[in-house]
PDB file of N, CA and C in Angstrom:
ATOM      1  N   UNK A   1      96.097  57.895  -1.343  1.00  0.00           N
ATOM      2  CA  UNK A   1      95.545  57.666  -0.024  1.00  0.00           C
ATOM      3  C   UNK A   1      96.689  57.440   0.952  1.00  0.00           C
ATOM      4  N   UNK A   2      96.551  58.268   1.933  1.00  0.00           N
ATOM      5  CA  UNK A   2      97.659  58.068   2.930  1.00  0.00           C
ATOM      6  C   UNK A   2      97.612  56.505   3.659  1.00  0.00           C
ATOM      7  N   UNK A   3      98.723  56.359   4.541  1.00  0.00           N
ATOM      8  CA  UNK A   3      98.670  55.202   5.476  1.00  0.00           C
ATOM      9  C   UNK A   3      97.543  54.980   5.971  1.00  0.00           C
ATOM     10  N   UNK A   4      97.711  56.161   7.044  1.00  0.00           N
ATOM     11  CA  UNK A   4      96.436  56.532   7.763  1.00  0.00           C
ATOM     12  C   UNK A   4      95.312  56.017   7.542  1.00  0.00           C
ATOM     13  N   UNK A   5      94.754  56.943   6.476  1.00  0.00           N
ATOM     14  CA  UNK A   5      93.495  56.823   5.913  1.00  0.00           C
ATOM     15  C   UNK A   5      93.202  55.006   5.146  1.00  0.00           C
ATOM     16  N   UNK A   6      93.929  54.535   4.972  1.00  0.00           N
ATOM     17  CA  UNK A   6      94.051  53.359   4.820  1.00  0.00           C
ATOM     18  C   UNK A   6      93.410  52.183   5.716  1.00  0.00           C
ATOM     19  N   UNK A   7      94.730  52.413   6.663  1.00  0.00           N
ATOM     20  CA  UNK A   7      94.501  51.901   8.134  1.00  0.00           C
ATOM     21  C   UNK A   7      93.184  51.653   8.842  1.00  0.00           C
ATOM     22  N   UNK A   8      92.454  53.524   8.796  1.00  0.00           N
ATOM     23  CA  UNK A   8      91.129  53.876   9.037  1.00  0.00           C
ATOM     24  C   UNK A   8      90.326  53.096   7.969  1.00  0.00           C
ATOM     25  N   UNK A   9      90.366  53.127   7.337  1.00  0.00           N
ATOM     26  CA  UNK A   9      89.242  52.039   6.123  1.00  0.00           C
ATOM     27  C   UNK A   9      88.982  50.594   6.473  1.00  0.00           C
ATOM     28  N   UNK A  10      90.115  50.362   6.678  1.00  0.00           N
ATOM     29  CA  UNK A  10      90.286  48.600   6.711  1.00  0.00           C
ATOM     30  C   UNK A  10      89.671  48.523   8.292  1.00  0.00           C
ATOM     31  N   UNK A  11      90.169  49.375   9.541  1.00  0.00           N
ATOM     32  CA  UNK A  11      89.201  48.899  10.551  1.00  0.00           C
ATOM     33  C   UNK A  11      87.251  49.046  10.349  1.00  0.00           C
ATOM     34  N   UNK A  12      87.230  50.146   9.924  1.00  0.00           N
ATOM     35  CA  UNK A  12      85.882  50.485   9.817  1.00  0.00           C
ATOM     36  C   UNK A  12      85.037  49.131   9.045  1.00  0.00           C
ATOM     37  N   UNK A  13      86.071  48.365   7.695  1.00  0.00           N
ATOM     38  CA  UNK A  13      85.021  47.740   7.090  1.00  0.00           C
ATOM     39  C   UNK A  13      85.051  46.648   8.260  1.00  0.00           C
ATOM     40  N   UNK A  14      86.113  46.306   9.197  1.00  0.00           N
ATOM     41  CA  UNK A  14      85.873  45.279   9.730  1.00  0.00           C
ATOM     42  C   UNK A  14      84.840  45.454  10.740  1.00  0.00           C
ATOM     43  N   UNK A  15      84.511  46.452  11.023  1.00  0.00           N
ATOM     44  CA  UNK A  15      83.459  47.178  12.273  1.00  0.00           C
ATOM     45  C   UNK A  15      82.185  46.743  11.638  1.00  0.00           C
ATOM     46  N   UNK A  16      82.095  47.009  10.427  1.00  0.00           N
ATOM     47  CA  UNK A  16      81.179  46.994   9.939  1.00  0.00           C
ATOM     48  C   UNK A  16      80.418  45.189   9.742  1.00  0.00           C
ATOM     49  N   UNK A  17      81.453  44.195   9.532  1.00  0.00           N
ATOM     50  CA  UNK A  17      81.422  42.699  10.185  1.00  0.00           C
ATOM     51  C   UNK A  17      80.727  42.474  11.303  1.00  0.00           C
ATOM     52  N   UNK A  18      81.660  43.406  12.187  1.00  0.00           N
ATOM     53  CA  UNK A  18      81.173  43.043  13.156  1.00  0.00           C
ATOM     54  C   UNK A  18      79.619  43.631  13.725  1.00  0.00           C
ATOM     55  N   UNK A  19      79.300  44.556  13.203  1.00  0.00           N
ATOM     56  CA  UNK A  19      78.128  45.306  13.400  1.00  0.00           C
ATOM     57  C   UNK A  19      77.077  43.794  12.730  1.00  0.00           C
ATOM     58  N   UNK A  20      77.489  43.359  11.790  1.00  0.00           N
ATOM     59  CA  UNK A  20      76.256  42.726  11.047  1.00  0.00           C
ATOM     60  C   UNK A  20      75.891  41.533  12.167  1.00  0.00           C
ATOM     61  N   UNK A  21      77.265  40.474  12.546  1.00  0.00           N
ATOM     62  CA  UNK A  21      77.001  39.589  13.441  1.00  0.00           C
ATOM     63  C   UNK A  21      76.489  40.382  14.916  1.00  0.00           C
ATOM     64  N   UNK A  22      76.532  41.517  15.212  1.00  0.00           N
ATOM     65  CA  UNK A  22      75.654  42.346  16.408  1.00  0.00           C
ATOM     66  C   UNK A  22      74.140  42.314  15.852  1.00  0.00           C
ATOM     67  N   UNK A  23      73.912  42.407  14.874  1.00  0.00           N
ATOM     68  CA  UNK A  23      72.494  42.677  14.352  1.00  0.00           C
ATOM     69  C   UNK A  23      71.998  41.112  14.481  1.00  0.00           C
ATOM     70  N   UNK A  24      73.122  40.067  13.930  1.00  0.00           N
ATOM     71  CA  UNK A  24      71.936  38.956  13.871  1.00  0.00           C
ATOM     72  C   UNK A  24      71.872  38.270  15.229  1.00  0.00           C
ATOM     73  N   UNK A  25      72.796  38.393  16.411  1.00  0.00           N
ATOM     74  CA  UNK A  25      72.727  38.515  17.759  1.00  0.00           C
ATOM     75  C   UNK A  25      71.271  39.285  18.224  1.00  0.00           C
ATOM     76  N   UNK A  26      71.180  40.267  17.775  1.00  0.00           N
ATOM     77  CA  UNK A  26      70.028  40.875  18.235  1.00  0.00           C
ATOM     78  C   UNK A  26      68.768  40.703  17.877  1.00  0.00           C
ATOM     79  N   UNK A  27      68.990  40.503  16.835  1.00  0.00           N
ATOM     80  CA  UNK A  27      67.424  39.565  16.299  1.00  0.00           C
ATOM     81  C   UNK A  27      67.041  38.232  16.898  1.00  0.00           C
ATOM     82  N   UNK A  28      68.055  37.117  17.022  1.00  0.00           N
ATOM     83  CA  UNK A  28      67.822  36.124  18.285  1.00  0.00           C
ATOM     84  C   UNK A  28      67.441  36.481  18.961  1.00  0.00           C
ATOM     85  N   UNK A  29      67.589  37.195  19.713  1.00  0.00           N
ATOM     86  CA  UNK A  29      67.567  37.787  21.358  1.00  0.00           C
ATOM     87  C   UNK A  29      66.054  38.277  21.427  1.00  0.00           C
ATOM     88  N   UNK A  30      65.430  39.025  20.111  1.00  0.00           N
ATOM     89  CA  UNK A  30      64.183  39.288  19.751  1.00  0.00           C
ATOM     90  C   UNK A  30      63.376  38.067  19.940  1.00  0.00           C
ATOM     91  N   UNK A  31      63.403  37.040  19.380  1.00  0.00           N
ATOM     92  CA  UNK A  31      62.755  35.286  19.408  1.00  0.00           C
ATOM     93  C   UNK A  31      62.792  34.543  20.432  1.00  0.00           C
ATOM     94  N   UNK A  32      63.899  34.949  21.013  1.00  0.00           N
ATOM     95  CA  UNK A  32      64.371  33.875  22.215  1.00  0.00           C
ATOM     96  C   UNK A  32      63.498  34.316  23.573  1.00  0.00           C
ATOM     97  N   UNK A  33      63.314  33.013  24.692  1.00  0.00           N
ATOM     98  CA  UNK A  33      62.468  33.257  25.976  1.00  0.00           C
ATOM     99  C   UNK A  33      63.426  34.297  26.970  1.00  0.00           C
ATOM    100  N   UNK A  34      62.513  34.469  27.974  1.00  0.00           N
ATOM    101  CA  UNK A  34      62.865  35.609  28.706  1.00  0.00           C
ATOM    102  C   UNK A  34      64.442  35.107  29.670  1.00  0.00           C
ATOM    103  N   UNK A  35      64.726  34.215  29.833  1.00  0.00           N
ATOM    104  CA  UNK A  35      65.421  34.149  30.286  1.00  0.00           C
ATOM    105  C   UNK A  35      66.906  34.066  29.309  1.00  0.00           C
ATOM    106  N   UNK A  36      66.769  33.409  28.254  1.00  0.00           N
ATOM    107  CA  UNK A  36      67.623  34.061  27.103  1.00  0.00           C
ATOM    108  C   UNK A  36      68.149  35.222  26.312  1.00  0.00           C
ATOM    109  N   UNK A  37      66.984  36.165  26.468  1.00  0.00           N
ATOM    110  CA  UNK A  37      66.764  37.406  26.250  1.00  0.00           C
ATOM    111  C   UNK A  37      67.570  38.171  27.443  1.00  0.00           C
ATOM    112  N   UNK A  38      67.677  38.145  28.335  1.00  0.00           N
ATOM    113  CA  UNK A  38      68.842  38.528  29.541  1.00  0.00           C
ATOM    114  C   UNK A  38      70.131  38.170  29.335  1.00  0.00           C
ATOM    115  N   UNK A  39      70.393  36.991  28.840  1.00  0.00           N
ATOM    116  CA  UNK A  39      71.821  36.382  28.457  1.00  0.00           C
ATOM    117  C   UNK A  39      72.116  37.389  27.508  1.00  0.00           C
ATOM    118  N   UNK A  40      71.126  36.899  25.989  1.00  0.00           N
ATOM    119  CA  UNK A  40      71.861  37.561  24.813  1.00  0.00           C
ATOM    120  C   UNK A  40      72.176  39.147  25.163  1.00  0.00           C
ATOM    121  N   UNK A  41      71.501  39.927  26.075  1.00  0.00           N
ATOM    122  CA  UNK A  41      71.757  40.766  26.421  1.00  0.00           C
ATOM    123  C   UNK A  41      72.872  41.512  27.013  1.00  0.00           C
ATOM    124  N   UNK A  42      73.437  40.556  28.194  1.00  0.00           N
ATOM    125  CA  UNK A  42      74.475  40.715  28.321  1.00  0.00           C
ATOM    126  C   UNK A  42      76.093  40.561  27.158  1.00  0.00           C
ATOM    127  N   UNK A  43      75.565  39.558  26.562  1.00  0.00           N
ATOM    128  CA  UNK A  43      76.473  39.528  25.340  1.00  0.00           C
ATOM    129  C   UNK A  43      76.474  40.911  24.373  1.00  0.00           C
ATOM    130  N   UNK A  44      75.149  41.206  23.961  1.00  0.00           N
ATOM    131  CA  UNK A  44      74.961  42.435  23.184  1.00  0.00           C
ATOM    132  C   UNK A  44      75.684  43.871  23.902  1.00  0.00           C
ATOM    133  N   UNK A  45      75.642  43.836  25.122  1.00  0.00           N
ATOM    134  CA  UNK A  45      76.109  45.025  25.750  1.00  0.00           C
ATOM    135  C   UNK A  45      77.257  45.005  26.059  1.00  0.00           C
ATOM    136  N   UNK A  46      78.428  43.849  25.802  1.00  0.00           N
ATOM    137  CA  UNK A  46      79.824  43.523  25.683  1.00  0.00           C
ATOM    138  C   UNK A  46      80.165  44.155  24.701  1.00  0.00           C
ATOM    139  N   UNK A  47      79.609  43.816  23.887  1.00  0.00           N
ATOM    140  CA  UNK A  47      79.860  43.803  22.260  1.00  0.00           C
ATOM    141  C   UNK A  47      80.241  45.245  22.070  1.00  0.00           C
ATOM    142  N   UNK A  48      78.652  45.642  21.981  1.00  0.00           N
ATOM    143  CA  UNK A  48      78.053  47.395  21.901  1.00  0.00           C
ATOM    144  C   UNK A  48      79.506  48.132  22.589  1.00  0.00           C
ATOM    145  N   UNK A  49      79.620  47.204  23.699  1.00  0.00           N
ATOM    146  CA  UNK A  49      80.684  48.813  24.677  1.00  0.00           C
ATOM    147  C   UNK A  49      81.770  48.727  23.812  1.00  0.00           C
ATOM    148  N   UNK A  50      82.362  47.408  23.516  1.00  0.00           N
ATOM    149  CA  UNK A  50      84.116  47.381  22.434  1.00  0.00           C
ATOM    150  C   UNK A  50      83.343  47.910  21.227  1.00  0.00           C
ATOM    151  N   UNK A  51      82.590  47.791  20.846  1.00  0.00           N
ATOM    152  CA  UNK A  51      82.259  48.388  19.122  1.00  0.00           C
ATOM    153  C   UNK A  51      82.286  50.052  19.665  1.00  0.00           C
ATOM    154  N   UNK A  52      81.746  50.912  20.784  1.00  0.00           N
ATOM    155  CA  UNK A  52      82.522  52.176  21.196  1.00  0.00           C
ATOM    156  C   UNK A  52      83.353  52.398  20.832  1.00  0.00           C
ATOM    157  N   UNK A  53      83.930  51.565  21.925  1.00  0.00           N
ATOM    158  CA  UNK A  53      85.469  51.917  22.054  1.00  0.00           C
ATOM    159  C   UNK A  53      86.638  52.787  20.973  1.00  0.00           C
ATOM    160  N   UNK A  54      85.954  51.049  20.073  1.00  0.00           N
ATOM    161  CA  UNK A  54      86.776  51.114  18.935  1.00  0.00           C
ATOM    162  C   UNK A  54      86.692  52.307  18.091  1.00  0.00           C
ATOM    163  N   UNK A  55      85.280  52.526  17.897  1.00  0.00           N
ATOM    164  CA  UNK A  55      84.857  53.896  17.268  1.00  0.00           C
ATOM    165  C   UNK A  55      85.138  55.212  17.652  1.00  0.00           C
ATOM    166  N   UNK A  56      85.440  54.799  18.947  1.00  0.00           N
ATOM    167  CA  UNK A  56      85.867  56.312  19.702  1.00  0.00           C
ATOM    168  C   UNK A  56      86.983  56.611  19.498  1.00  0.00           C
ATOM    169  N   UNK A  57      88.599  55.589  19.518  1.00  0.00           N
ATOM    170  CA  UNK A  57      89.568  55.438  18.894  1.00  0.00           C
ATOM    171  C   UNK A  57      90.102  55.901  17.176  1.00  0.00           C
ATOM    172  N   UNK A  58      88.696  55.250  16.686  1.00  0.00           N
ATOM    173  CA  UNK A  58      88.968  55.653  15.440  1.00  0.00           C
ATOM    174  C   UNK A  58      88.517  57.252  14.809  1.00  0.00           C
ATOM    175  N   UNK A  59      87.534  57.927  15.731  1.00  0.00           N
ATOM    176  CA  UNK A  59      87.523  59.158  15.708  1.00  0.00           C
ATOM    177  C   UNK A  59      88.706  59.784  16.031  1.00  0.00           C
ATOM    178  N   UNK A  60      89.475  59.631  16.896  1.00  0.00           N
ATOM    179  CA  UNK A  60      90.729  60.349  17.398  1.00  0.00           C
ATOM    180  C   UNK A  60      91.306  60.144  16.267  1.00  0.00           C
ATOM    181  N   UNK A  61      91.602  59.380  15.688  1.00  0.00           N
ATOM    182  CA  UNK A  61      92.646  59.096  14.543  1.00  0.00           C
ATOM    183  C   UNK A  61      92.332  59.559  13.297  1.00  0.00           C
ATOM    184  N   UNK A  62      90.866  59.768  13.255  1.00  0.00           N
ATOM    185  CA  UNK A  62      90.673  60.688  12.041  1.00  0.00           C
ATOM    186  C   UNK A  62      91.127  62.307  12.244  1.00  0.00           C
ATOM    187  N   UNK A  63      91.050  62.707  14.012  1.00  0.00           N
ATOM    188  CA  UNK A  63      91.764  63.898  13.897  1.00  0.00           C
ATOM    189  C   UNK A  63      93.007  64.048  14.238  1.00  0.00           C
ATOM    190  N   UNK A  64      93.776  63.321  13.877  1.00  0.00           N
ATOM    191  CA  UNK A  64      95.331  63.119  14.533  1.00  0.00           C
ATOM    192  C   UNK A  64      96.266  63.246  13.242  1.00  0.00           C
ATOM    193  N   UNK A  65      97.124  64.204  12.823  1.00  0.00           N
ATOM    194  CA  UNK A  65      97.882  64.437  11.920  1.00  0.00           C
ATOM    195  C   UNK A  65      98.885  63.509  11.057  1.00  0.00           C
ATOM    196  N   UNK A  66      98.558  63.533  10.237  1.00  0.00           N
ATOM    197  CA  UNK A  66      99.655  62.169   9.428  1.00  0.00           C
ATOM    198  C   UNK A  66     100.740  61.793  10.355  1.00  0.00           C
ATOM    199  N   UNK A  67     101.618  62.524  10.968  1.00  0.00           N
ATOM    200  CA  UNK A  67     103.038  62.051  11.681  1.00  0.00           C
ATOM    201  C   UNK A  67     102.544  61.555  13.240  1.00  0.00           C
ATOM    202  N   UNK A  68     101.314  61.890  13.441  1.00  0.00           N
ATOM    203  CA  UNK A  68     100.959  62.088  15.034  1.00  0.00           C
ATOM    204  C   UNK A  68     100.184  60.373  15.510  1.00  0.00           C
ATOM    205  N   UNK A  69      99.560  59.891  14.227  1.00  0.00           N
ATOM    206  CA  UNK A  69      98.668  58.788  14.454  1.00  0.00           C
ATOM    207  C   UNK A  69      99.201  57.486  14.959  1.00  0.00           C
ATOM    208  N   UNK A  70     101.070  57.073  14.667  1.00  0.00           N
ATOM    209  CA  UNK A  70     101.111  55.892  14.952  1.00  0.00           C
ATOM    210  C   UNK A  70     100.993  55.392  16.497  1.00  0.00           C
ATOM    211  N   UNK A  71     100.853  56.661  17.152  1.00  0.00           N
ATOM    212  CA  UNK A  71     100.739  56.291  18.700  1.00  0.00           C
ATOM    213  C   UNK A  71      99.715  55.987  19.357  1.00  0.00           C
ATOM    214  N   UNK A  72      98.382  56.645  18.103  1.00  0.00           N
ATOM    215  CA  UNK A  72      97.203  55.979  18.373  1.00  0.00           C
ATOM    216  C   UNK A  72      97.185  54.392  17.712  1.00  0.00           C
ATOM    217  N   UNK A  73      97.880  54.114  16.732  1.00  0.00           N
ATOM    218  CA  UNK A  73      97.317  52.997  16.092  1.00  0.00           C
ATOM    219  C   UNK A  73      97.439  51.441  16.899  1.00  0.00           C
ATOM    220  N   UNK A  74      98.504  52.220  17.791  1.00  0.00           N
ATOM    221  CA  UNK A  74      98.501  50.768  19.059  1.00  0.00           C
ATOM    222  C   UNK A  74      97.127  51.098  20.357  1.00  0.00           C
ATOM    223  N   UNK A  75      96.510  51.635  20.116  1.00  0.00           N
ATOM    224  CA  UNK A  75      95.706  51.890  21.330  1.00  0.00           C
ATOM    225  C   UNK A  75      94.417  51.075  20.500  1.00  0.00           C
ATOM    226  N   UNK A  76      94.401  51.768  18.981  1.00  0.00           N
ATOM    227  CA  UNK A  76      93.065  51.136  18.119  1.00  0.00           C
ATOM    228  C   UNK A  76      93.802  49.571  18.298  1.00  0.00           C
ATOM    229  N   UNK A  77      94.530  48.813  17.723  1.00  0.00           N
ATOM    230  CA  UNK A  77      94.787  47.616  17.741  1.00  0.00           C
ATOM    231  C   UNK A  77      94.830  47.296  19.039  1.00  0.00           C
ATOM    232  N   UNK A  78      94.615  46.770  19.985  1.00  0.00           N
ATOM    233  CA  UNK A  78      94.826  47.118  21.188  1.00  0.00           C
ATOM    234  C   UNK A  78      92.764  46.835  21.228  1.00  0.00           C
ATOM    235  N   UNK A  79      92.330  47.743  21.025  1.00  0.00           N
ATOM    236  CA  UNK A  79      90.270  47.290  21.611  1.00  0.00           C
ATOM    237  C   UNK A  79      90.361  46.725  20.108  1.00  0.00           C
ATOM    238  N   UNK A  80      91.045  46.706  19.461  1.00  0.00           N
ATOM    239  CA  UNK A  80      90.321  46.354  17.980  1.00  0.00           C
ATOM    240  C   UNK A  80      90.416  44.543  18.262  1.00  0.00           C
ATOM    241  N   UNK A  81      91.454  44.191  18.680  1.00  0.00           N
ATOM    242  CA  UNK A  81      91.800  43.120  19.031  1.00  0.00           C
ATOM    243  C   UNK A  81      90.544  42.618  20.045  1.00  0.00           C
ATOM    244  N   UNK A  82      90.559  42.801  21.077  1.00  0.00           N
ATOM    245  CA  UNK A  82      89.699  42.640  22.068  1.00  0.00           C
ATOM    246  C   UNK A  82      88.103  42.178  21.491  1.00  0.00           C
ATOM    247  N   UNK A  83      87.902  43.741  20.747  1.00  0.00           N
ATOM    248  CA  UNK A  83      86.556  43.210  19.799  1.00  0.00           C
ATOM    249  C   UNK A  83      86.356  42.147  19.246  1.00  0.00           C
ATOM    250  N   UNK A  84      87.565  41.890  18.420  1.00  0.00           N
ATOM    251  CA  UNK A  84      87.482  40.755  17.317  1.00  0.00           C
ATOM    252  C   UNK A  84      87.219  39.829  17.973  1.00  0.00           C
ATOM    253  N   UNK A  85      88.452  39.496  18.846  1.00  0.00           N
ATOM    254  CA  UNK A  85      88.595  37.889  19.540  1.00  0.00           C
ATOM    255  C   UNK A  85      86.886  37.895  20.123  1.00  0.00           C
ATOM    256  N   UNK A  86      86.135  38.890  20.816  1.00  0.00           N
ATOM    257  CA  UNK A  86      85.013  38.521  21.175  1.00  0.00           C
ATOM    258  C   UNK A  86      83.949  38.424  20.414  1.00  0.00           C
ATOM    259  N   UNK A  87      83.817  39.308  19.011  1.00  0.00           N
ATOM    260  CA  UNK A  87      83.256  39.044  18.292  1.00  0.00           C
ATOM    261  C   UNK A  87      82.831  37.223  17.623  1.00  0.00           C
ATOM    262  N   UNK A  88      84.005  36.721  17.331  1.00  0.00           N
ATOM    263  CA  UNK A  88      84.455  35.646  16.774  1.00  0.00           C
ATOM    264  C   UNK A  88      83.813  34.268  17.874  1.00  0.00           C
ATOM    265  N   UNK A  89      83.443  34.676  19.357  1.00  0.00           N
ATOM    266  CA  UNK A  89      83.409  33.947  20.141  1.00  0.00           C
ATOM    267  C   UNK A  89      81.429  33.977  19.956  1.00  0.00           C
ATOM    268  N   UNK A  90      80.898  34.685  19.627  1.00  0.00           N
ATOM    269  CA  UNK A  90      79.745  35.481  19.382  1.00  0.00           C
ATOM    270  C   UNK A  90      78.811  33.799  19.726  1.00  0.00           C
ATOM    271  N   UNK A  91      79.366  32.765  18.432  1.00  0.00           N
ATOM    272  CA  UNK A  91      78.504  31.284  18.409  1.00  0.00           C
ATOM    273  C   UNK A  91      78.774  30.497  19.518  1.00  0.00           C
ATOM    274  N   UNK A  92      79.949  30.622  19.896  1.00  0.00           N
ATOM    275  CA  UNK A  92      80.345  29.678  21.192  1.00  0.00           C
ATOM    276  C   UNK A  92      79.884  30.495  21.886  1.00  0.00           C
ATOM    277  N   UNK A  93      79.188  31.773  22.681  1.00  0.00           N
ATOM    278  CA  UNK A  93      78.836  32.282  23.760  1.00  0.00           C
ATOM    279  C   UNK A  93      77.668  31.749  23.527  1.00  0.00           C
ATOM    280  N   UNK A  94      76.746  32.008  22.496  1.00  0.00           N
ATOM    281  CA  UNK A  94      74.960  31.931  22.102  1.00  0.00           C
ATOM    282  C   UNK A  94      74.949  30.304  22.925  1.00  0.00           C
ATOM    283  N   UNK A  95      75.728  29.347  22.291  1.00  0.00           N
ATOM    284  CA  UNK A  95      75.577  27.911  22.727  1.00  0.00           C
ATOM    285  C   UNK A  95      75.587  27.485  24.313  1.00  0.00           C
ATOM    286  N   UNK A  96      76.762  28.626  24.924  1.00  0.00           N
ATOM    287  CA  UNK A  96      76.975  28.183  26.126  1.00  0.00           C
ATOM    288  C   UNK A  96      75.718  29.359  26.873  1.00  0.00           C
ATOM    289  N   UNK A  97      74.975  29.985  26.824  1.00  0.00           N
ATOM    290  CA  UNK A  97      73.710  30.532  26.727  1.00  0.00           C
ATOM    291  C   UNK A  97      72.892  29.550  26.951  1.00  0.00           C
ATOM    292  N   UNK A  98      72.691  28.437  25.770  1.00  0.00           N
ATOM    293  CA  UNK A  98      71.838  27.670  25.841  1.00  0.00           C
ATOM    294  C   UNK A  98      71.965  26.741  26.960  1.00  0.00           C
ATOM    295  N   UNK A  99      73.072  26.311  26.570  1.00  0.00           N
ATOM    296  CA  UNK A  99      73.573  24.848  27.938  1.00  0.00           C
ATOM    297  C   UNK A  99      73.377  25.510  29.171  1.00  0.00           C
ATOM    298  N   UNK A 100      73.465  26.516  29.635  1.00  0.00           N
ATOM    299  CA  UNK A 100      73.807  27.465  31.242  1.00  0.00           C
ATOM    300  C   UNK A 100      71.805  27.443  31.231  1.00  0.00           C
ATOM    301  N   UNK A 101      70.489  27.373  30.350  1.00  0.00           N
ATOM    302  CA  UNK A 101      69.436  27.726  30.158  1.00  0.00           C
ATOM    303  C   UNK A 101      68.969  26.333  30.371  1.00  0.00           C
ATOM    304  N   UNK A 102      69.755  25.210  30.115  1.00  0.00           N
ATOM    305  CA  UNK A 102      68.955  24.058  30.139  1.00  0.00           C
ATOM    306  C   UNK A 102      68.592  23.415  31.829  1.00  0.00           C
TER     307      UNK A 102
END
């Protein structure tokens, strides 16, 4: 297995993390009152656009030639980063949701 293809693995499974905490974001958002349901929303559509991104990145790099990719791999690290750190913030946003609702 090349670098590359490596590289490409290890972001995807982390996409895939992050996809799950998007799903259980979205199922709240299903339960929650209408005015919560607008919040989580806006959170969900943060999310959704960097989980793009990232994917759109990582398409390029699946067509980018073994010698050609490391110039993408700072552009993927680069939203991959971005994602994460917001991903990770996912419980502290839901909470401050609540407090901004009370």
């Amino acid at each position: 297995m090349s670098t590359k293809d490596a590289y490409k693995q290890k972001i995807e499974a982390e996409l895939e993390l992050v996809k799950a905490h998007l799903d259980v974001l979205k199922a709240k958002a299903k339960s929650a009152t209408a005015d919560m349901r607008i919040s989580y929303s806006k959170e969900i559509e943060t999310i959704e656009n960097n989980y793009a991104i990232v994917q759109l990145k990582l398409s390029e790099l699946g067509k980018a030639g073994e010698g050609a990719w490391e110039h993408l791999k700072k552009d993927i690290e680069n939203s991959w980063n971005s994602l994460r750190a917001y991903a990770k913030k996912i419980p502290d946003n839901i909470n401050e949701i609540k407090k901004d609702l009370k």
